[in-house]
N, C-alpha and C. Protein backbone atom coordinates (compact mmCIF):
# COMPACT_ATOMS: atom_id res chain seq x y z
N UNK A 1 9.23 29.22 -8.76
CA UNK A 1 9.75 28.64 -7.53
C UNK A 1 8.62 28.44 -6.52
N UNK A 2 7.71 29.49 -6.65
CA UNK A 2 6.51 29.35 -5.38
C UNK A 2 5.49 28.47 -5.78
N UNK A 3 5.38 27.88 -7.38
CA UNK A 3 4.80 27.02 -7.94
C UNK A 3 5.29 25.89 -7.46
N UNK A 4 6.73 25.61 -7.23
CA UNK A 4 7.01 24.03 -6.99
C UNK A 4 7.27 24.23 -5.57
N UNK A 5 7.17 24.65 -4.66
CA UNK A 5 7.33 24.88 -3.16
C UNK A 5 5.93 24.50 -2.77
N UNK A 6 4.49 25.12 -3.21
CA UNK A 6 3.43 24.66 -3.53
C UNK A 6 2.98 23.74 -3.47
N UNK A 7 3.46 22.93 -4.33
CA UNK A 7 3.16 21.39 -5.16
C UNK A 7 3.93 20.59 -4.25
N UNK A 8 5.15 20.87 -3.51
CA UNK A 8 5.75 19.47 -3.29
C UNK A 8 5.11 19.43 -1.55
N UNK A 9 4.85 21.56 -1.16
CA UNK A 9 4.07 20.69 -0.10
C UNK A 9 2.84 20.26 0.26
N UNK A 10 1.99 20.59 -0.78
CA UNK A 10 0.43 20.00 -1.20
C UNK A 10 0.82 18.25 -0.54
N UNK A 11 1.82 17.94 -1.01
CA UNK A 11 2.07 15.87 -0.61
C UNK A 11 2.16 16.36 0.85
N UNK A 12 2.34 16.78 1.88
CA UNK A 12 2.36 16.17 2.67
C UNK A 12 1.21 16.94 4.18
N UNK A 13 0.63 18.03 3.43
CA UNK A 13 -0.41 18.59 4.24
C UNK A 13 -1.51 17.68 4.39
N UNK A 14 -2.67 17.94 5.42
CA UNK A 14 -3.94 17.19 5.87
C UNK A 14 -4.32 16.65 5.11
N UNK A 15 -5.14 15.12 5.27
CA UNK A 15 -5.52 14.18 4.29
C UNK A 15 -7.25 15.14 3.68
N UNK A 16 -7.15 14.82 2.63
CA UNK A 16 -8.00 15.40 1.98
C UNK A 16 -9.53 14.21 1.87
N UNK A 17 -10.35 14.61 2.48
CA UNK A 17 -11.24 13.34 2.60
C UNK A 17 -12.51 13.53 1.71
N UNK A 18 -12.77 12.25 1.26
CA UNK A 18 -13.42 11.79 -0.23
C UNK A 18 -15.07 11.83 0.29
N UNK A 19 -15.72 12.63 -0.24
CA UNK A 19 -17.37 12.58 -0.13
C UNK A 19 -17.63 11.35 -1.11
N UNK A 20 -18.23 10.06 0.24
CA UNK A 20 -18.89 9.16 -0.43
C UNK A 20 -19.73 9.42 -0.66
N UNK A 21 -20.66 8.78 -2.25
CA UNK A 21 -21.44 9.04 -2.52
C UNK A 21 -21.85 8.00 -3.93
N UNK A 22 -23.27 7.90 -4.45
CA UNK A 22 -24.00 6.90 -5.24
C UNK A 22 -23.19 7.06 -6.36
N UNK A 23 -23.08 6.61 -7.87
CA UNK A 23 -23.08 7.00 -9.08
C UNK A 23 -23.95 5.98 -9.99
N UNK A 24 -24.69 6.56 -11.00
CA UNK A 24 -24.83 5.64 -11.70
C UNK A 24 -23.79 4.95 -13.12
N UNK A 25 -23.64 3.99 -13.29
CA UNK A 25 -23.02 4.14 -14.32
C UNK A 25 -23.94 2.71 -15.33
N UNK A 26 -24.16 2.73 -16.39
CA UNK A 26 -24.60 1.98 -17.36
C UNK A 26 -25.99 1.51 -16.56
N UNK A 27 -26.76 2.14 -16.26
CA UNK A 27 -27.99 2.32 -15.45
C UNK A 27 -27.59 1.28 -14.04
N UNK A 28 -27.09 0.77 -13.59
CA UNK A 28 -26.69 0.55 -12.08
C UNK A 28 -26.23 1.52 -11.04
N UNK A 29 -26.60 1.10 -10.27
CA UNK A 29 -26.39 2.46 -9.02
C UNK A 29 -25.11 1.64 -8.44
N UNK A 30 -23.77 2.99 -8.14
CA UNK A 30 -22.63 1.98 -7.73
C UNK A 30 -22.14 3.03 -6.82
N UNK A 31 -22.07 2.74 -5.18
CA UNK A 31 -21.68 3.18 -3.99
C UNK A 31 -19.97 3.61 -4.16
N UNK A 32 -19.15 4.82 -4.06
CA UNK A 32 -18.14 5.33 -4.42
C UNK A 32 -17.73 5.51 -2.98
N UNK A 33 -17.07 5.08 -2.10
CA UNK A 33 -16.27 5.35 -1.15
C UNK A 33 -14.24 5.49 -0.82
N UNK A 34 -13.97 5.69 0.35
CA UNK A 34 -12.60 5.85 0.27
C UNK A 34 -12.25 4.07 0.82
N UNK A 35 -11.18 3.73 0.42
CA UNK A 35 -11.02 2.40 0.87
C UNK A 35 -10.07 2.69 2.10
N UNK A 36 -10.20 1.35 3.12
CA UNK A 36 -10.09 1.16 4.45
C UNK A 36 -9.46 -0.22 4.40
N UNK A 37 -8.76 -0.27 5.55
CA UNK A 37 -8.09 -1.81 6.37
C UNK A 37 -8.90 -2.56 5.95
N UNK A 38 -9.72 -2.24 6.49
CA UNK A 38 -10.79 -3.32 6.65
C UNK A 38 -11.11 -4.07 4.85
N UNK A 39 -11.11 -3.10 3.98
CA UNK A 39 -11.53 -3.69 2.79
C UNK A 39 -10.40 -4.46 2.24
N UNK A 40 -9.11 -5.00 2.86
CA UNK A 40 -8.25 -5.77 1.84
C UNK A 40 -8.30 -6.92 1.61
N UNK A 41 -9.09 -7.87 2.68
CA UNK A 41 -9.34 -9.18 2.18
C UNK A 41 -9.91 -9.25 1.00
N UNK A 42 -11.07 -7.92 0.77
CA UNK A 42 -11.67 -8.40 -0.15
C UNK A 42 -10.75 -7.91 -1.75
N UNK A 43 -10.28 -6.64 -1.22
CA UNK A 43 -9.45 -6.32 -2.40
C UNK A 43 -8.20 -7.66 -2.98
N UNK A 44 -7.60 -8.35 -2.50
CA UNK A 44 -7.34 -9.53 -2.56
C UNK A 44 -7.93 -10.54 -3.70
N UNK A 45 -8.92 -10.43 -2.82
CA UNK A 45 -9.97 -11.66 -3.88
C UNK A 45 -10.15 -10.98 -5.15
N UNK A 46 -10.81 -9.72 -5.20
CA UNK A 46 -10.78 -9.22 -6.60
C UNK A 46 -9.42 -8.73 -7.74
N UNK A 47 -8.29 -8.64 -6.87
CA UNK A 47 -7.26 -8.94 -7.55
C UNK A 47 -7.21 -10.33 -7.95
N UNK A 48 -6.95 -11.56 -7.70
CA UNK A 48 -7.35 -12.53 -8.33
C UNK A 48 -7.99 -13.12 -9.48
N UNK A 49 -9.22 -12.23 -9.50
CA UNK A 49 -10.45 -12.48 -10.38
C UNK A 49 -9.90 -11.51 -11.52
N UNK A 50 -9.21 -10.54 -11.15
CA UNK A 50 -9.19 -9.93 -12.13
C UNK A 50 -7.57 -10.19 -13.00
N UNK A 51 -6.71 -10.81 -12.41
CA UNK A 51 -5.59 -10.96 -12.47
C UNK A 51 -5.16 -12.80 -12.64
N UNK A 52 -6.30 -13.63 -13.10
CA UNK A 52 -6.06 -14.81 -13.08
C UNK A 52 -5.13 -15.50 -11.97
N UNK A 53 -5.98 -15.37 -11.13
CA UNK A 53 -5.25 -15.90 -9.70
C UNK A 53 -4.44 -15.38 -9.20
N UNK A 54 -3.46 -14.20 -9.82
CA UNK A 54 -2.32 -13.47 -9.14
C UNK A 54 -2.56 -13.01 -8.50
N UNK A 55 -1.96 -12.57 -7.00
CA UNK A 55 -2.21 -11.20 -6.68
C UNK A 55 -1.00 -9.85 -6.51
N UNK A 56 -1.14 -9.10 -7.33
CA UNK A 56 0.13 -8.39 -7.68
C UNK A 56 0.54 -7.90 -6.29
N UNK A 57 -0.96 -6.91 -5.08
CA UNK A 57 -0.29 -6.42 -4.48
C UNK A 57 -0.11 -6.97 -2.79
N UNK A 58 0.14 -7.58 -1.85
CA UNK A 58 -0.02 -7.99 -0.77
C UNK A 58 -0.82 -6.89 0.17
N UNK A 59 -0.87 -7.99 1.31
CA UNK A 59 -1.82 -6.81 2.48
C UNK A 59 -0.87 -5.88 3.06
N UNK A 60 0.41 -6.48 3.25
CA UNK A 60 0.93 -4.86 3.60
C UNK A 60 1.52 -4.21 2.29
N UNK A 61 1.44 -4.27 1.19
CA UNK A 61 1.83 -3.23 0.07
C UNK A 61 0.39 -2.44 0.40
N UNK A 62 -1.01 -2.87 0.51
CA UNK A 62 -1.59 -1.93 0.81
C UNK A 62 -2.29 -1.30 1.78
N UNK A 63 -1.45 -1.71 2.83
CA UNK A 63 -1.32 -1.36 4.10
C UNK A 63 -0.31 0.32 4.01
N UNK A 64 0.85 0.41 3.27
CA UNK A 64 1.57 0.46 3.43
C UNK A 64 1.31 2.13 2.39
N UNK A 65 0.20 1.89 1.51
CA UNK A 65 -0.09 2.88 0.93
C UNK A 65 -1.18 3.80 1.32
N UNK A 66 -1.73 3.06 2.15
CA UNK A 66 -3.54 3.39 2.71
C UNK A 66 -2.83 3.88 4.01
N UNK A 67 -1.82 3.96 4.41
CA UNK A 67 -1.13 4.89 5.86
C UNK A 67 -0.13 5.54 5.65
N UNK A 68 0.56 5.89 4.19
CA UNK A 68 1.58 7.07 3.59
C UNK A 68 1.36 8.20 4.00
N UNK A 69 2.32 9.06 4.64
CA UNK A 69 2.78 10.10 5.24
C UNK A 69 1.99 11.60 3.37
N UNK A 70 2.17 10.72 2.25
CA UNK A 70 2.13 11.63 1.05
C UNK A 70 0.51 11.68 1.09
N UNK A 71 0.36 12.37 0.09
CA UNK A 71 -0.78 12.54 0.27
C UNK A 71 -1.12 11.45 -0.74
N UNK A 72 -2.89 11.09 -0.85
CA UNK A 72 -3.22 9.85 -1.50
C UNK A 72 -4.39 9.85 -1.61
N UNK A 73 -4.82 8.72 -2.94
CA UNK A 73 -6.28 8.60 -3.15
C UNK A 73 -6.82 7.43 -3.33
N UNK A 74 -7.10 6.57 -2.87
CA UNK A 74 -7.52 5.11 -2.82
C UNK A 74 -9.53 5.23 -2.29
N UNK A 75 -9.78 4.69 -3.32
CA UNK A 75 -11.20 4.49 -3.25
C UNK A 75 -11.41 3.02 -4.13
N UNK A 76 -12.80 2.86 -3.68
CA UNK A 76 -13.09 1.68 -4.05
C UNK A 76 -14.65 1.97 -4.87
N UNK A 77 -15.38 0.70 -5.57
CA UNK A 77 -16.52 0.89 -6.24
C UNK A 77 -16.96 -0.39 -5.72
N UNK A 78 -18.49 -0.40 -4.96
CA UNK A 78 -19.65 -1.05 -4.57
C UNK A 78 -20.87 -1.40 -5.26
N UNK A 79 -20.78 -2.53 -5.84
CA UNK A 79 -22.26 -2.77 -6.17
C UNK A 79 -23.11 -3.47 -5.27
N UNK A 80 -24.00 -3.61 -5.18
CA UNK A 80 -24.55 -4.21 -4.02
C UNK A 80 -23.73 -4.65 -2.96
N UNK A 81 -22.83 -4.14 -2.08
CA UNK A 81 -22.05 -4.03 -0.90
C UNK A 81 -20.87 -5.12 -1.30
N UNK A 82 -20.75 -5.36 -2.40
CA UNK A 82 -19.56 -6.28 -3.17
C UNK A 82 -18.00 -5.10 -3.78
N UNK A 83 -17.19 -5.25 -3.40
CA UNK A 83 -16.09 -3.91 -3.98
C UNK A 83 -16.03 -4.53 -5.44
N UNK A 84 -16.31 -3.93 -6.98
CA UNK A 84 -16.44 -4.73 -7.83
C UNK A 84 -14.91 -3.73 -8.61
N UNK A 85 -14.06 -2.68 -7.98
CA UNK A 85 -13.08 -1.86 -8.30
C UNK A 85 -12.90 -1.27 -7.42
N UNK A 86 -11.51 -0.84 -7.69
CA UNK A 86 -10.94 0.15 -6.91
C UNK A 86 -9.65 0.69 -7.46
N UNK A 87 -9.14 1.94 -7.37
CA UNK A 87 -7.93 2.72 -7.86
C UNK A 87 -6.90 3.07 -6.42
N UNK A 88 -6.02 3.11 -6.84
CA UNK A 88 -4.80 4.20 -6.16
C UNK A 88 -4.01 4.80 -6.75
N UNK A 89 -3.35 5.78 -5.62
CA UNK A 89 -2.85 6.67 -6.28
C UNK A 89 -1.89 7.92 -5.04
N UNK A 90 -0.80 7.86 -5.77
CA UNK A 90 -0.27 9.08 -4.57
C UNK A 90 0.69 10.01 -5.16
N UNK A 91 0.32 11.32 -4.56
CA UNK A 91 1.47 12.60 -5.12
C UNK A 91 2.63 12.46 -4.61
N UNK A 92 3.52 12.92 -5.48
CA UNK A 92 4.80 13.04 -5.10
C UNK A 92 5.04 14.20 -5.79
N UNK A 93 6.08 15.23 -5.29
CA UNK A 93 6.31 16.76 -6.04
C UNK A 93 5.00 17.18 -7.04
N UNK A 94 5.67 17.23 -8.06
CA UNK A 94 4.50 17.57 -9.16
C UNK A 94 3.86 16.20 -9.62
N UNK A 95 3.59 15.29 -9.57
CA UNK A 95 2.97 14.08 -10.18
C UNK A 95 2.23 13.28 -9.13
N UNK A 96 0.89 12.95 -9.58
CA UNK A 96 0.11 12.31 -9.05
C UNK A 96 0.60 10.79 -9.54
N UNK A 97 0.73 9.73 -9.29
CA UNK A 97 1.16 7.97 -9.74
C UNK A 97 0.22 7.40 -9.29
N UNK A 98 -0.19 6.64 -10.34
CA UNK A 98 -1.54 5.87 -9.80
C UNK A 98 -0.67 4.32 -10.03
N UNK A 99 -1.41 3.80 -8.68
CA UNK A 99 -0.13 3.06 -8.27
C UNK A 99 -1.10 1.62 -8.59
N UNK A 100 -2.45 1.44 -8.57
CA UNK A 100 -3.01 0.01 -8.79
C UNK A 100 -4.26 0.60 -9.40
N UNK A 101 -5.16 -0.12 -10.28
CA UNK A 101 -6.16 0.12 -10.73
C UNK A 101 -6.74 -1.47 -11.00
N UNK A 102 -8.12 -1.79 -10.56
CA UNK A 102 -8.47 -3.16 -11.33
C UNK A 102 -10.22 -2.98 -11.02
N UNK A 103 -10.70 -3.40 -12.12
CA UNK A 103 -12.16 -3.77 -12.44
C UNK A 103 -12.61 -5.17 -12.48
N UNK A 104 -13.46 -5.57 -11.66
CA UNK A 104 -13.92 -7.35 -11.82
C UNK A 104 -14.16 -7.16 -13.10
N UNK A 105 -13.89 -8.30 -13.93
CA UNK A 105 -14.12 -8.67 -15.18
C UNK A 105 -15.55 -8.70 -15.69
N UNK A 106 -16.66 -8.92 -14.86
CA UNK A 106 -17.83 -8.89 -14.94
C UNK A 106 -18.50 -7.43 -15.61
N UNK A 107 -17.72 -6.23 -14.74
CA UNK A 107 -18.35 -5.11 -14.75
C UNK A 107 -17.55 -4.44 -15.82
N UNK A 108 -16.17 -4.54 -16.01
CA UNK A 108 -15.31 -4.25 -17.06
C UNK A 108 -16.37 -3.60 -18.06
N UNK A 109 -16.17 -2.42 -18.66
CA UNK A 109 -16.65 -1.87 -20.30
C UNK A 109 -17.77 -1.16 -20.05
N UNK A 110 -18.21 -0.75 -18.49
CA UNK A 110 -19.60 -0.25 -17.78
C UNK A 110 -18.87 0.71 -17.44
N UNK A 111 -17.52 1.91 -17.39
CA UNK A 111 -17.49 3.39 -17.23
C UNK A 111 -16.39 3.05 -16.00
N UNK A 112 -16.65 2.12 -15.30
CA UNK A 112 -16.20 2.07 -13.42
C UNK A 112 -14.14 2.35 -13.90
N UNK A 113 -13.80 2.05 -14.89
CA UNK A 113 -12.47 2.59 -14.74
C UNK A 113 -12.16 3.77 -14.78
N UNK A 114 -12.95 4.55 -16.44
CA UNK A 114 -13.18 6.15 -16.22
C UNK A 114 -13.74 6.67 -15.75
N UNK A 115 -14.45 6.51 -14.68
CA UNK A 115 -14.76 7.38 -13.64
C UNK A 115 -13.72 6.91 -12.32
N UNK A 116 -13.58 6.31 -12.19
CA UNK A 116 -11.97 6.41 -11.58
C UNK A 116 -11.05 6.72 -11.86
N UNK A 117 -10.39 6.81 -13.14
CA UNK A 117 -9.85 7.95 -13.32
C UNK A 117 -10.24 9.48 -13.24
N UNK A 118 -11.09 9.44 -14.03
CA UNK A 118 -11.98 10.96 -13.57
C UNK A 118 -11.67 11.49 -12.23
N UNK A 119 -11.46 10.78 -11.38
CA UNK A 119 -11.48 11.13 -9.98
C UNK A 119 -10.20 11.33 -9.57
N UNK A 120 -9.51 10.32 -10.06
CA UNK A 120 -7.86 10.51 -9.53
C UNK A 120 -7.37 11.86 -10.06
N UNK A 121 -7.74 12.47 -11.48
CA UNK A 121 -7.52 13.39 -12.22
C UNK A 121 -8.00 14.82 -11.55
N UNK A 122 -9.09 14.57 -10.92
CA UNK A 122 -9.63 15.52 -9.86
C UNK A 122 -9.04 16.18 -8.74
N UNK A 123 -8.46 15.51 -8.08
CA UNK A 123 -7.05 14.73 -6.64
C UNK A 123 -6.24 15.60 -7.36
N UNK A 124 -5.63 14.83 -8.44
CA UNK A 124 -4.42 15.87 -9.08
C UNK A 124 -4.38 16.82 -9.25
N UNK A 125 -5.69 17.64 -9.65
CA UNK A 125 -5.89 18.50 -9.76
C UNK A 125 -5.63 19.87 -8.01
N UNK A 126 -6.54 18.94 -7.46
CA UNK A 126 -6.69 19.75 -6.32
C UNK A 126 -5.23 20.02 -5.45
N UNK A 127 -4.56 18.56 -5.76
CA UNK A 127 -2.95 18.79 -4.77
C UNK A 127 -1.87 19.72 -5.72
N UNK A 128 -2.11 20.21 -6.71
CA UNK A 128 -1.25 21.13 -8.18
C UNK A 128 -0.23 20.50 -8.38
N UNK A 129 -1.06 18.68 -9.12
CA UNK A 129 -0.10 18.07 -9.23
C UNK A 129 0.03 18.40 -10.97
N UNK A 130 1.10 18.56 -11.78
CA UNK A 130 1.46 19.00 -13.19
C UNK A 130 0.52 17.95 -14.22
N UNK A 131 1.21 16.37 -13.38
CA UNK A 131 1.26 15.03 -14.76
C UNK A 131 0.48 13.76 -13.51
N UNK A 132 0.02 13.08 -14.40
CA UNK A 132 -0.27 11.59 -13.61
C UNK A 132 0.37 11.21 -14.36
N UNK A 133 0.99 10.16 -13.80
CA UNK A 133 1.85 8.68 -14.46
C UNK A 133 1.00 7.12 -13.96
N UNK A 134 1.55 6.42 -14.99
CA UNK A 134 1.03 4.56 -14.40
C UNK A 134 2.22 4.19 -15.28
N UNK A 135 1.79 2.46 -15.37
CA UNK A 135 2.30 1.96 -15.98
C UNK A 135 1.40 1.25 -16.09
N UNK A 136 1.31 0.29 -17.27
CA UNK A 136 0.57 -0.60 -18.18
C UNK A 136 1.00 -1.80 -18.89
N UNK A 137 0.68 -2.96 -18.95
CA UNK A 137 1.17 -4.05 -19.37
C UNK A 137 1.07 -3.82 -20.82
N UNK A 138 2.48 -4.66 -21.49
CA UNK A 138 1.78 -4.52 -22.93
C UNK A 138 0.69 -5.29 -23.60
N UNK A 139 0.60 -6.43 -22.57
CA UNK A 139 -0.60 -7.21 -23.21
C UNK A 139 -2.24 -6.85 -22.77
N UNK A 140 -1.99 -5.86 -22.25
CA UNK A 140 -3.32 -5.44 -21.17
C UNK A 140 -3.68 -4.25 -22.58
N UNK A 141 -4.35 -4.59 -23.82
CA UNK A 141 -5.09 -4.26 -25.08
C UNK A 141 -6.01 -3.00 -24.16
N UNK A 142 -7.00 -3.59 -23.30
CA UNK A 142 -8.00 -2.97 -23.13
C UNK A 142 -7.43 -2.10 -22.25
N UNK A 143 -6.74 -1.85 -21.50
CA UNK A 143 -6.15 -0.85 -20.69
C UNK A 143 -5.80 0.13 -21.20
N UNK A 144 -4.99 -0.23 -22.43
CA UNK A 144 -4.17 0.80 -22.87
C UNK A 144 -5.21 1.88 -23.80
N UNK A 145 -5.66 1.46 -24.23
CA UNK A 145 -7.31 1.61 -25.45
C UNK A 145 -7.73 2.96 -24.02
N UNK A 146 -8.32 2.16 -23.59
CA UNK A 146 -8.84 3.57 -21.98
C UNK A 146 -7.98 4.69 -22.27
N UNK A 147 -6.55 3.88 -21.38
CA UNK A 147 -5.91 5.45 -21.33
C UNK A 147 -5.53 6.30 -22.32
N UNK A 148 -5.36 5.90 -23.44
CA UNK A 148 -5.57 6.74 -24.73
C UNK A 148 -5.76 7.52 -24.94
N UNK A 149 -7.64 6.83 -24.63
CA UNK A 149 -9.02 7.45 -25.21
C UNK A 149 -8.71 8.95 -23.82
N UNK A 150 -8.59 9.08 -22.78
CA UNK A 150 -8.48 9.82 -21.68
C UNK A 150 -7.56 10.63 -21.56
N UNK A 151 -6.43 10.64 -22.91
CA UNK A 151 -5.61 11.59 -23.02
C UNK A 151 -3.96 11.12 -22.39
N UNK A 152 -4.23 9.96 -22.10
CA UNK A 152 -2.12 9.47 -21.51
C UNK A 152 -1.31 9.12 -22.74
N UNK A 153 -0.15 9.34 -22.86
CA UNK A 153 0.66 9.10 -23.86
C UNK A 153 1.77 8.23 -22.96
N UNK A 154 2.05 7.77 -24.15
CA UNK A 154 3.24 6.80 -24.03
C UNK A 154 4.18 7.85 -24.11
N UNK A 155 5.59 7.17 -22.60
CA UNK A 155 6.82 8.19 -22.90
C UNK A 155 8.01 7.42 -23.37
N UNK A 156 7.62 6.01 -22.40
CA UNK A 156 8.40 4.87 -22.56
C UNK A 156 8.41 3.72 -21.96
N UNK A 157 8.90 2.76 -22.65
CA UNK A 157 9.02 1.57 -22.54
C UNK A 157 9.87 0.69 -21.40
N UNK A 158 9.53 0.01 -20.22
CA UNK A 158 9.74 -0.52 -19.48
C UNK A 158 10.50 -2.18 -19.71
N UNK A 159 11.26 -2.29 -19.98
CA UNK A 159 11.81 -4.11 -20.31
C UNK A 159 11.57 -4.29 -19.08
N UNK A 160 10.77 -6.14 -18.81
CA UNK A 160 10.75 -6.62 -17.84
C UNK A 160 10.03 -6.21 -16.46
N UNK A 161 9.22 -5.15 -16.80
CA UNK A 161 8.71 -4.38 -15.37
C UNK A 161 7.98 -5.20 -14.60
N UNK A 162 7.50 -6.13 -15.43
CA UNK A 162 6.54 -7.23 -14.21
C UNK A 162 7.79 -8.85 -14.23
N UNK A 163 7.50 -9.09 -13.14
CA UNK A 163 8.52 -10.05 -12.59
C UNK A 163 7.07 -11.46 -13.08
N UNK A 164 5.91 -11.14 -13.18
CA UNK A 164 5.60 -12.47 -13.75
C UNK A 164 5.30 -12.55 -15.34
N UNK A 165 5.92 -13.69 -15.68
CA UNK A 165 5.75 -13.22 -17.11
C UNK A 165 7.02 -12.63 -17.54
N UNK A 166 7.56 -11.46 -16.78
CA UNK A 166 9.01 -10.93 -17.19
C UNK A 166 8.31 -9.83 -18.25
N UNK A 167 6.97 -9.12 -18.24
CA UNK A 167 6.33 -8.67 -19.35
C UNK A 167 6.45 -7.09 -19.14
N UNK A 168 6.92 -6.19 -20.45
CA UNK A 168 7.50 -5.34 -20.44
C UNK A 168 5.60 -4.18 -19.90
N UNK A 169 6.44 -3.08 -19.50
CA UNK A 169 5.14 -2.22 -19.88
C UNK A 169 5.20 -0.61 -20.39
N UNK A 170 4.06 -0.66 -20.13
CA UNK A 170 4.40 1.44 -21.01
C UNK A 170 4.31 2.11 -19.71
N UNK A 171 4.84 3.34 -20.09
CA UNK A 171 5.07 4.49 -18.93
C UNK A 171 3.79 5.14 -19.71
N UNK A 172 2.67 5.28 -18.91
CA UNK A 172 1.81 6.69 -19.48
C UNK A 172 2.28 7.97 -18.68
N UNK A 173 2.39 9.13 -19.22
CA UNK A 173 1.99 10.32 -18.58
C UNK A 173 0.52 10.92 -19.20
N UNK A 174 -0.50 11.71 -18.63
CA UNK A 174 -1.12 12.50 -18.74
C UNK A 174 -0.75 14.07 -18.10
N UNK A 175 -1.41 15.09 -18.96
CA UNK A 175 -0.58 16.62 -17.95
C UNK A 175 -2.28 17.03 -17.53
N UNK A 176 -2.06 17.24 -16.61
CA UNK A 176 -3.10 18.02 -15.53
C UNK A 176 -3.84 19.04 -16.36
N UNK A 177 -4.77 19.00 -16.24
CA UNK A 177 -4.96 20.45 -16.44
C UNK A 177 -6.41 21.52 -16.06
């Protein structure tokens, strides 16, 4: 009982703030910060690029997550002062939900998703969240391949979860640990 009293109020205590800092990944040096207002135009554009012109989430969907009362983890990835990724993510009771994830296509297969996860997994860790959850397209091959490889399982199957396309997706869970 003092385990889940714990956990559900880990969501809504002081924001937990992200030490920016360099990483390398596939010998490039890539600037790791928390994302801000200010970065959604550009998050925008790289939804696009990465999403063939779509953009799944609007400025106030992430308006709307980047000022949640829960607790949360939204960061972004910089290559030369360009956002070339970025993740989210927010606790609820025991589960961390990572709520958007996208890599420019350019940089794709260079680490920048698993180490964003790495990080969200970190978060989870620290708020005593149990499980992360997402969801995943079924045609998104290379996505699913990642979360796999990183330990998420399929629990179940979504009919219709994306309204474009009408394209079903998977429920991953991963358990904390």
């Amino acid at each position: 009982m003092l385990k889940r009293f714990r956990a559900a109020f880990s969501n809504f205590h002081h924001k937990e703030r992200y030490i920016q800092h360099v990483q390398e990944m596939a010998g490039k040096q890539f600037f790791i910060r928390e994302m801000t207002s200010d970065d959604i135009k550009e998050l925008l554009q790289l939804e696009r690029a990465v999403y063939a012109g779509e953009i799944p989430w609007t400025r106030s969907a992430f308006l709307s997550e980047l000022y949640s009362r829960y607790a949360h983890l939204y960061l972004c990835v910089l290559y030369q002062e360009k956002i070339v990724g970025f993740i989210g993510s927010r606790a609820s009771l025991n589960d961390l939900h990572v709520t958007h994830v996208a890599v420019h296509p350019d940089f794709q297969k260079v680490g920048i998703g698993s180490f964003l996860l790495d990080e969200v997994e970190a978060f989870a860790y620290r708020q005593h969240c149990q499980t992360i959850s997402l969801e995943v397209r079924i045609s998104n091959i290379d996505a699913k391949r990642l979360y796999r490889k990183l330990g998420y399982e399929t629990t179940k199957r979504l009919e219709k979860y994306y309204t474009t396309g009408n394209e079903d997706a998977l429920y991953m869970i991963k358990r904390v640990e």
